[in-house]
PDB file of N, CA and C in Angstrom:
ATOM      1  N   UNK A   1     -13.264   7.065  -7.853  1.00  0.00           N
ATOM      2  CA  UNK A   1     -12.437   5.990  -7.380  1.00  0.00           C
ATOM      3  C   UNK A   1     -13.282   4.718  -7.347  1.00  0.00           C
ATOM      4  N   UNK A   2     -12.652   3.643  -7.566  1.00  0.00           N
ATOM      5  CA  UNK A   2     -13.458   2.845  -7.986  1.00  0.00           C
ATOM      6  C   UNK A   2     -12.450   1.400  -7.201  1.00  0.00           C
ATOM      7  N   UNK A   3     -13.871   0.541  -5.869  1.00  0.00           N
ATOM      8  CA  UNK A   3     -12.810  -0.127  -5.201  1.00  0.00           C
ATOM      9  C   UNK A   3     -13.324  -1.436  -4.923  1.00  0.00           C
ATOM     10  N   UNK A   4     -12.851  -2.484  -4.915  1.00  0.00           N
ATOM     11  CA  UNK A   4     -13.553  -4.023  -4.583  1.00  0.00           C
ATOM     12  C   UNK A   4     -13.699  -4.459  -3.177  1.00  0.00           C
ATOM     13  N   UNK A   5     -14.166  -5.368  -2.688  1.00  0.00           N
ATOM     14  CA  UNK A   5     -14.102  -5.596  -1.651  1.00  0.00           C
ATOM     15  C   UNK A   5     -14.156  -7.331  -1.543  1.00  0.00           C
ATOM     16  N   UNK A   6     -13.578  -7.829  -0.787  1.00  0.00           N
ATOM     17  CA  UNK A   6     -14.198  -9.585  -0.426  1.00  0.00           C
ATOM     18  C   UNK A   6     -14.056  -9.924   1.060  1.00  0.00           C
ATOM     19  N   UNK A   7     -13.886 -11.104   1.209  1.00  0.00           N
ATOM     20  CA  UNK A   7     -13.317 -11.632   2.632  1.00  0.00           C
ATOM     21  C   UNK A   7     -12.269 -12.420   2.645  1.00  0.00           C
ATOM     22  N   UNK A   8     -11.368 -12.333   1.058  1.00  0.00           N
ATOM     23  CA  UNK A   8     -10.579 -12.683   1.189  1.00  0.00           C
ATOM     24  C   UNK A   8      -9.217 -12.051   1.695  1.00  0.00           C
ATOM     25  N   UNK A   9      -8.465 -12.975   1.913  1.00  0.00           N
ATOM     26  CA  UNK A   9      -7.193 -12.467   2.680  1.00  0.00           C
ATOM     27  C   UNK A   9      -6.028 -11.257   1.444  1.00  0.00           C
ATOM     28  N   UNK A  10      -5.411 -10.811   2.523  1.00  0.00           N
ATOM     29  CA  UNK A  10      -4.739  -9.377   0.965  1.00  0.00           C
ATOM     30  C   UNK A  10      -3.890  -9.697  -0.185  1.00  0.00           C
ATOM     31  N   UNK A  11      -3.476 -10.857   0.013  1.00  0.00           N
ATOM     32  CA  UNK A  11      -2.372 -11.558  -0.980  1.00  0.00           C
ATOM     33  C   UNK A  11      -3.517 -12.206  -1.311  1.00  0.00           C
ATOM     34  N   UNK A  12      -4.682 -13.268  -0.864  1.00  0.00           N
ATOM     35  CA  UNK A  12      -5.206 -13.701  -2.215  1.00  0.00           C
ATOM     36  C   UNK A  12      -6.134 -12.275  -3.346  1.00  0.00           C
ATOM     37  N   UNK A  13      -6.395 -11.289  -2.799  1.00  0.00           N
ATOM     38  CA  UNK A  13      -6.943 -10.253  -3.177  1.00  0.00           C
ATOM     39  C   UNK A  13      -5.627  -9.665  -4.469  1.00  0.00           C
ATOM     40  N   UNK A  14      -4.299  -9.547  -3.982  1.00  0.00           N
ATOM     41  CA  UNK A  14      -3.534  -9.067  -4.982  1.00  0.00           C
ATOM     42  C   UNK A  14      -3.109 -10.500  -5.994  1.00  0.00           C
ATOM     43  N   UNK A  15      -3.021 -11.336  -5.893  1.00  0.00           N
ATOM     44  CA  UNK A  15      -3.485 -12.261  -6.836  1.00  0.00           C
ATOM     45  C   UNK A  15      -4.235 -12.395  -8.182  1.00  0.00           C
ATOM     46  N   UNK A  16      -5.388 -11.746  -7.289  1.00  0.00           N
ATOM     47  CA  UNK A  16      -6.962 -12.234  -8.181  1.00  0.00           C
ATOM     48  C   UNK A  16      -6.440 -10.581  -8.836  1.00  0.00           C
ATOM     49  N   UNK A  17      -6.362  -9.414  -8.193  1.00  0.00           N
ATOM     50  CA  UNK A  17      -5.876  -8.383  -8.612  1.00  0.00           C
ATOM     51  C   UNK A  17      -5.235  -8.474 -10.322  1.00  0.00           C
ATOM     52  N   UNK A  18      -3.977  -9.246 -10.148  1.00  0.00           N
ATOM     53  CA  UNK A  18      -3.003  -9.024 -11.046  1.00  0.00           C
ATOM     54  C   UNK A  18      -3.098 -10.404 -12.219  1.00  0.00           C
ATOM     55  N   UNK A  19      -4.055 -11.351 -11.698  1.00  0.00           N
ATOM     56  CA  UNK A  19      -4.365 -11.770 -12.522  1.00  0.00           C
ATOM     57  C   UNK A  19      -5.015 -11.419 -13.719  1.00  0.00           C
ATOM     58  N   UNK A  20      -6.015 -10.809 -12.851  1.00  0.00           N
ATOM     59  CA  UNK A  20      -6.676 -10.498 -14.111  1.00  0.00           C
ATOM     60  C   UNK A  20      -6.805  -8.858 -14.418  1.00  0.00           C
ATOM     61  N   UNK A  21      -5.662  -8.090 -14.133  1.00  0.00           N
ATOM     62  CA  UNK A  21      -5.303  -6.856 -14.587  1.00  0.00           C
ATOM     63  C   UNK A  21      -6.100  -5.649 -14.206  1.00  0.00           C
ATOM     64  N   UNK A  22      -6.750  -5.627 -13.377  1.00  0.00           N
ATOM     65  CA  UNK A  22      -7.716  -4.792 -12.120  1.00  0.00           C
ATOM     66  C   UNK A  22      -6.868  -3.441 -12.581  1.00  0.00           C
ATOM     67  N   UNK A  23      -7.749  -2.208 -12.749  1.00  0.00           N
ATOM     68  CA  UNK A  23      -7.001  -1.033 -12.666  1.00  0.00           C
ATOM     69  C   UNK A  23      -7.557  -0.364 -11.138  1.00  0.00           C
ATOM     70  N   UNK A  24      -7.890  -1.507 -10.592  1.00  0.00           N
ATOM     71  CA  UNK A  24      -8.701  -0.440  -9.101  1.00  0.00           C
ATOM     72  C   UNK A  24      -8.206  -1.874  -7.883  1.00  0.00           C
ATOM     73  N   UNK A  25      -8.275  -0.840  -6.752  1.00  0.00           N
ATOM     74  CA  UNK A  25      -7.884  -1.874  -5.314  1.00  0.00           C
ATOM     75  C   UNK A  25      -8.671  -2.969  -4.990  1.00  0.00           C
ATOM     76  N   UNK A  26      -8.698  -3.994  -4.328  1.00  0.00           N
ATOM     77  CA  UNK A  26      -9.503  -5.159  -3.867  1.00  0.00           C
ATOM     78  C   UNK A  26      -9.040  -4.655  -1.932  1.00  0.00           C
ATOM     79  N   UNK A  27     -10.085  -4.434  -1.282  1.00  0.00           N
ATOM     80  CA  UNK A  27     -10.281  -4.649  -0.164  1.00  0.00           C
ATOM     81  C   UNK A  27     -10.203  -6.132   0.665  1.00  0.00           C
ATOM     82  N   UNK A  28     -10.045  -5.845   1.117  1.00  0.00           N
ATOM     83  CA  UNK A  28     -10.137  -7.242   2.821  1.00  0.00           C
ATOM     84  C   UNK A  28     -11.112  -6.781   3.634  1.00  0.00           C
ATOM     85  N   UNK A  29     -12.430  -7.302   3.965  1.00  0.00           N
ATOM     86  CA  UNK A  29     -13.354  -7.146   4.552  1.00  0.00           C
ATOM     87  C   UNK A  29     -13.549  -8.532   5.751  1.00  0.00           C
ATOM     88  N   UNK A  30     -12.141  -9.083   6.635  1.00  0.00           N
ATOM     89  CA  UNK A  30     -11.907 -10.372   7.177  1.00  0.00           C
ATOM     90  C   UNK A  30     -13.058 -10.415   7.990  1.00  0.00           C
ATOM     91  N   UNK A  31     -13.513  -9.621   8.518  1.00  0.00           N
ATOM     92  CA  UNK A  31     -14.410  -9.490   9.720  1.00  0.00           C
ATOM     93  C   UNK A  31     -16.388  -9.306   9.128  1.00  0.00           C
ATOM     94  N   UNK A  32     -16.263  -8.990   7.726  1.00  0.00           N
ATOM     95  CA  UNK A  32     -17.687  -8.757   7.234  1.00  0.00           C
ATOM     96  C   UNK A  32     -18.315  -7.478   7.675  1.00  0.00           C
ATOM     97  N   UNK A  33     -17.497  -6.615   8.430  1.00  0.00           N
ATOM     98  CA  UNK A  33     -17.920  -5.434   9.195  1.00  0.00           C
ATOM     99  C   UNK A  33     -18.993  -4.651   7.580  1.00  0.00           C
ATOM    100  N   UNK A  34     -17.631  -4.491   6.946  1.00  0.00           N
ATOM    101  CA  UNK A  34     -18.175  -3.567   5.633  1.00  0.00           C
ATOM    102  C   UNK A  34     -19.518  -4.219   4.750  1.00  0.00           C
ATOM    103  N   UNK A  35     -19.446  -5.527   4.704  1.00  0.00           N
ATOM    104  CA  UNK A  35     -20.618  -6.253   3.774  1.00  0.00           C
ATOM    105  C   UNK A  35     -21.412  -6.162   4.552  1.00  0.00           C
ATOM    106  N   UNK A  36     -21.293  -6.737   5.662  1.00  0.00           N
ATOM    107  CA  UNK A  36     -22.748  -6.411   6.335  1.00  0.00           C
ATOM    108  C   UNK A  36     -23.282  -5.236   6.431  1.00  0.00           C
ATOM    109  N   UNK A  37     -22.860  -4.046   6.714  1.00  0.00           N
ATOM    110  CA  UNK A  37     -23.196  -2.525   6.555  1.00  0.00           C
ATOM    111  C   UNK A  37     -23.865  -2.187   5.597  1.00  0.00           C
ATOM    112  N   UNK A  38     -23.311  -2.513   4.097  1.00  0.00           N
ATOM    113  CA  UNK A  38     -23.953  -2.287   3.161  1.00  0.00           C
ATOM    114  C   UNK A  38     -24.971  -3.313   2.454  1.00  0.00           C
ATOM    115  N   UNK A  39     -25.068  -4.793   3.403  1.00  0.00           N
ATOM    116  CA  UNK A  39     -26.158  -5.315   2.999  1.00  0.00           C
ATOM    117  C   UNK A  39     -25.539  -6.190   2.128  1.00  0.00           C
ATOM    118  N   UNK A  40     -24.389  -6.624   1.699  1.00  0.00           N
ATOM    119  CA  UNK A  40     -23.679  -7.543   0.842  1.00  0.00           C
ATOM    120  C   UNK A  40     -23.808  -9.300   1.351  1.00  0.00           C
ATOM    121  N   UNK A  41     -23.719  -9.021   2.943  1.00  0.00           N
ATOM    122  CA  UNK A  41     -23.844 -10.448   3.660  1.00  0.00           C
ATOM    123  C   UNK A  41     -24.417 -10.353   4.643  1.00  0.00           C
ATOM    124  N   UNK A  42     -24.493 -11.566   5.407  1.00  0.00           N
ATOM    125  CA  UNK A  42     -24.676 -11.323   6.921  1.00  0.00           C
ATOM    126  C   UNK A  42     -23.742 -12.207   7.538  1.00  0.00           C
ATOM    127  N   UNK A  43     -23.409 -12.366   9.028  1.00  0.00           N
ATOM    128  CA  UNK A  43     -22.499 -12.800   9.739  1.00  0.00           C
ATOM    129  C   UNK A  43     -21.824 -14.231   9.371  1.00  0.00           C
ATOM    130  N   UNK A  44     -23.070 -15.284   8.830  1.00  0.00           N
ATOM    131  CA  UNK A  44     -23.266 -16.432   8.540  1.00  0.00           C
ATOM    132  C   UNK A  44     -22.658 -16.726   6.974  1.00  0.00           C
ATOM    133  N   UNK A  45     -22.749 -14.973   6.374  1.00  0.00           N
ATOM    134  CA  UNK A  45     -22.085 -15.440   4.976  1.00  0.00           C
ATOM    135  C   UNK A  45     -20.594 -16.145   4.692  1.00  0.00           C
ATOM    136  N   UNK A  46     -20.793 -17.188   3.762  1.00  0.00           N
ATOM    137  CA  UNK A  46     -19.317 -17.337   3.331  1.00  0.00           C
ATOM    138  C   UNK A  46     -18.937 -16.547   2.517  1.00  0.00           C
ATOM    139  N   UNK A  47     -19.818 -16.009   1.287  1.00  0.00           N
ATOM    140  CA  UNK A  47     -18.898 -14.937   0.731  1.00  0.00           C
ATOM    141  C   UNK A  47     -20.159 -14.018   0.479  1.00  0.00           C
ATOM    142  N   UNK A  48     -19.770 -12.320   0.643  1.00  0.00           N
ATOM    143  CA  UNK A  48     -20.214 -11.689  -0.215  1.00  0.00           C
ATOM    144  C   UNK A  48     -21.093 -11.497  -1.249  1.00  0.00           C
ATOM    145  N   UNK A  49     -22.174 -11.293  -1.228  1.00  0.00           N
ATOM    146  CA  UNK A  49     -23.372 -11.378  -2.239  1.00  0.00           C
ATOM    147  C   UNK A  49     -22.612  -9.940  -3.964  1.00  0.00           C
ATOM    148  N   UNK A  50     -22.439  -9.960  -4.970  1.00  0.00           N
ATOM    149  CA  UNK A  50     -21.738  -9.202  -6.048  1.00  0.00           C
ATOM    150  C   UNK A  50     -22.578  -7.855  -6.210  1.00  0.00           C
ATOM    151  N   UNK A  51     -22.860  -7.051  -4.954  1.00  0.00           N
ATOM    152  CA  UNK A  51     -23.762  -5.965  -4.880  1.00  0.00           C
ATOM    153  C   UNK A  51     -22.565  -4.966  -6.056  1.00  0.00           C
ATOM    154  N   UNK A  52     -23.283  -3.425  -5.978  1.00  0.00           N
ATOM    155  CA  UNK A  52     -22.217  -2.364  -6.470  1.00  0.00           C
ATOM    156  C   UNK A  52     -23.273  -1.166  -5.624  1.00  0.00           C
ATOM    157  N   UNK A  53     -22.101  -0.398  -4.950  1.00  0.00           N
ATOM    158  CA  UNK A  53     -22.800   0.606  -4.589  1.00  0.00           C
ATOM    159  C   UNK A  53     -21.905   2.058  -4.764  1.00  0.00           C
ATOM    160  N   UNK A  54     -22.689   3.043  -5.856  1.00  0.00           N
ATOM    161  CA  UNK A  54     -22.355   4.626  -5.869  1.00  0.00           C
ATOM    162  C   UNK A  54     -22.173   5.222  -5.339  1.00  0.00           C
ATOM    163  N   UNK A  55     -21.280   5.664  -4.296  1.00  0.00           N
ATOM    164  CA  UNK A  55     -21.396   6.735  -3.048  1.00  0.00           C
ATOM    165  C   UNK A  55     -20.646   8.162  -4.132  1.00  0.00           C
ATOM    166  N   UNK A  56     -21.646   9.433  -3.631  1.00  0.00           N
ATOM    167  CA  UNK A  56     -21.218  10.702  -4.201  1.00  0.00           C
ATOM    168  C   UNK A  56     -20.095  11.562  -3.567  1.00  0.00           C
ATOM    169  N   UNK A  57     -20.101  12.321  -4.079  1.00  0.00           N
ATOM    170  CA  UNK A  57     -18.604  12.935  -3.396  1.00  0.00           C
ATOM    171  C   UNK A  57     -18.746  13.404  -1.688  1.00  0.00           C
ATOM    172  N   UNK A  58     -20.303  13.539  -1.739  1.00  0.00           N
ATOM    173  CA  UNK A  58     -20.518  13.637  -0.091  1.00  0.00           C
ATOM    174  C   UNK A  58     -20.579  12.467   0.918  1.00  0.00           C
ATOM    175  N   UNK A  59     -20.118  11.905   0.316  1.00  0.00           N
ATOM    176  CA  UNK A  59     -20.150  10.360   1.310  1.00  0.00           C
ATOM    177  C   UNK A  59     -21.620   9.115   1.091  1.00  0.00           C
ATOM    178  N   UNK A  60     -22.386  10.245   0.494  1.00  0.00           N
ATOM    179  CA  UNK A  60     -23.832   9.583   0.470  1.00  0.00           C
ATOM    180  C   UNK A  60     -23.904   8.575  -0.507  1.00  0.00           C
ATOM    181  N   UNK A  61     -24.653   7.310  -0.024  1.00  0.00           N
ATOM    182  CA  UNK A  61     -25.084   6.441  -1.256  1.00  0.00           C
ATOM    183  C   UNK A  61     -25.744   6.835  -2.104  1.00  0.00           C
ATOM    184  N   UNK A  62     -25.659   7.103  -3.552  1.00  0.00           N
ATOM    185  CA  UNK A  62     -25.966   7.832  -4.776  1.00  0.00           C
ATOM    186  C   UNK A  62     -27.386   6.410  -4.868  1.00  0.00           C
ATOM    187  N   UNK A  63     -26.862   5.280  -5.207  1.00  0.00           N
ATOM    188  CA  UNK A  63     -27.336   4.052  -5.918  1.00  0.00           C
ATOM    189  C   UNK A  63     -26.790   2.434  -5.625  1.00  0.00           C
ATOM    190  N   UNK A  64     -27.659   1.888  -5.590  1.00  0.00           N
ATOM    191  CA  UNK A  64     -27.184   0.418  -5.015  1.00  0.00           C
ATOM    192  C   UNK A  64     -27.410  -0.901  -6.157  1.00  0.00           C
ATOM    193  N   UNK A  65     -27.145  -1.268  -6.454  1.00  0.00           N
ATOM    194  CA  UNK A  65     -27.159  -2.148  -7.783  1.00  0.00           C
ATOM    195  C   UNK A  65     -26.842  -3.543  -6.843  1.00  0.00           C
ATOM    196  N   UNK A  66     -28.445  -4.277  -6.762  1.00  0.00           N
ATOM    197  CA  UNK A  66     -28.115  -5.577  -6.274  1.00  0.00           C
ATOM    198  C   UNK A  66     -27.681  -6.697  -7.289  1.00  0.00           C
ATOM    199  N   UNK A  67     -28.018  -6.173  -8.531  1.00  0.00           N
ATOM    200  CA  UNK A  67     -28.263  -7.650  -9.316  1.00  0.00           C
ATOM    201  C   UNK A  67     -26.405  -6.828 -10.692  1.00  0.00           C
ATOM    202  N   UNK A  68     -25.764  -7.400 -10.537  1.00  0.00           N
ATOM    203  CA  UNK A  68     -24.495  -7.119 -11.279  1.00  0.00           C
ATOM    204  C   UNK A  68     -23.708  -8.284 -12.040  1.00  0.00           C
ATOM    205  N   UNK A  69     -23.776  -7.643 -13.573  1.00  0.00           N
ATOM    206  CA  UNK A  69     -23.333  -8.219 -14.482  1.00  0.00           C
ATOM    207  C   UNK A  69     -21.759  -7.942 -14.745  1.00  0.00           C
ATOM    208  N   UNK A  70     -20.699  -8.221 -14.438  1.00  0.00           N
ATOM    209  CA  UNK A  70     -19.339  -7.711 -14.674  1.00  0.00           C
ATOM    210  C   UNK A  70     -19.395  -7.517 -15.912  1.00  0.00           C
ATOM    211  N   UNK A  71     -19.912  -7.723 -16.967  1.00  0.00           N
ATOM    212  CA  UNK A  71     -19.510  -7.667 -18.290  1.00  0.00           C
ATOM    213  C   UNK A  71     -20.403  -6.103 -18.987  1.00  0.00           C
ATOM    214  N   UNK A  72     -21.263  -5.932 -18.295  1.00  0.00           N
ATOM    215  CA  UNK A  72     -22.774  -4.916 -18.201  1.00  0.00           C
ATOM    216  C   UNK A  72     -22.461  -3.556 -17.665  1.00  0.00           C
ATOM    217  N   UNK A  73     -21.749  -3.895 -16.502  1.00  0.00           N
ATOM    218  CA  UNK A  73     -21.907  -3.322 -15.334  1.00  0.00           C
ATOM    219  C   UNK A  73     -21.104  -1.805 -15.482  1.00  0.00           C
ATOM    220  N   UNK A  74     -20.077  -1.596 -16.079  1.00  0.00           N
ATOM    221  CA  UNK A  74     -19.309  -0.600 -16.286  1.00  0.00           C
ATOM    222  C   UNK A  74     -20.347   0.449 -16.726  1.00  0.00           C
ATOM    223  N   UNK A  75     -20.810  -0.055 -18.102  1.00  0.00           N
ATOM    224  CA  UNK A  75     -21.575   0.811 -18.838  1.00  0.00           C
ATOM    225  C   UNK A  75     -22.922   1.529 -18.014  1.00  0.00           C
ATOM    226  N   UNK A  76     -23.373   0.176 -17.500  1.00  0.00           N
ATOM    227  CA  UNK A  76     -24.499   0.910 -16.496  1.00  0.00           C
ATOM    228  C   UNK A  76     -24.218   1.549 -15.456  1.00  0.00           C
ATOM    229  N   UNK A  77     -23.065   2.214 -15.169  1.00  0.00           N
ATOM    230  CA  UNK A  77     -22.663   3.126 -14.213  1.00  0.00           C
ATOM    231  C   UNK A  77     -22.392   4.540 -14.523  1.00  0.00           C
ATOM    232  N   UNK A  78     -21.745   3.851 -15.907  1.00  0.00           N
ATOM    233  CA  UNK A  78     -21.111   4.960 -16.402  1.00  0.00           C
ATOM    234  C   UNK A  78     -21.956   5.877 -17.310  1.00  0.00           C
ATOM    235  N   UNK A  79     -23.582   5.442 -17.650  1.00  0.00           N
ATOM    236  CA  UNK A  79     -24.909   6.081 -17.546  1.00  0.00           C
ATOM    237  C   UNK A  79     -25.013   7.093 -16.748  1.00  0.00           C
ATOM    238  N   UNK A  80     -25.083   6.283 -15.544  1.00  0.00           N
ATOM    239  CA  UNK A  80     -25.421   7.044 -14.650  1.00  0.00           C
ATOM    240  C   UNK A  80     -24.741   8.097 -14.428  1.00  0.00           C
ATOM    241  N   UNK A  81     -23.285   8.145 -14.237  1.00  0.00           N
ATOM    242  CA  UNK A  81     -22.328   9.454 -13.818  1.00  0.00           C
ATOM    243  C   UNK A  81     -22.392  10.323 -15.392  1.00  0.00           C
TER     244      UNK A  81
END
């Protein structure tokens, strides 16, 4: 499963969604609870740093990819799995 996240609000999220033809969900993270957890922001962020992180079927973080190329990025995952 494969899922986005921002701090934007859920209608601008299904927007950006259907604009540009997303086959996976965009999250609402209003509060930064989730970015900050995983190290994406901190309290002070305005947005989201473009991390990617692997979690395995046990819940565990597999791999954390700070530096992400959207255009790259598929393939270098899809290495990995």
């Amino acid at each position: 499963m494969i899922l986005g996240c921002s701090f934007d609000a859920p209608e601008a999220n299904k927007a950006f969604k259907d604009k540009f033809d997303f086959h996976f969900d965009l999250l609402t993270d209003a509060d930064k609870a989730m970015s900050i957890a995983y190290g994406a922001a901190t309290a002070e962020s305005a947005r989201p740093a473009r991390i990617s992180v692997l979690i395995g079927p046990d819940g565990k973080i597999v791999r954390r990819f700070d530096k992400v190329t959207p255009a790259d990025h598929p393939d270098e995952v899809l290495g990995i799995l």
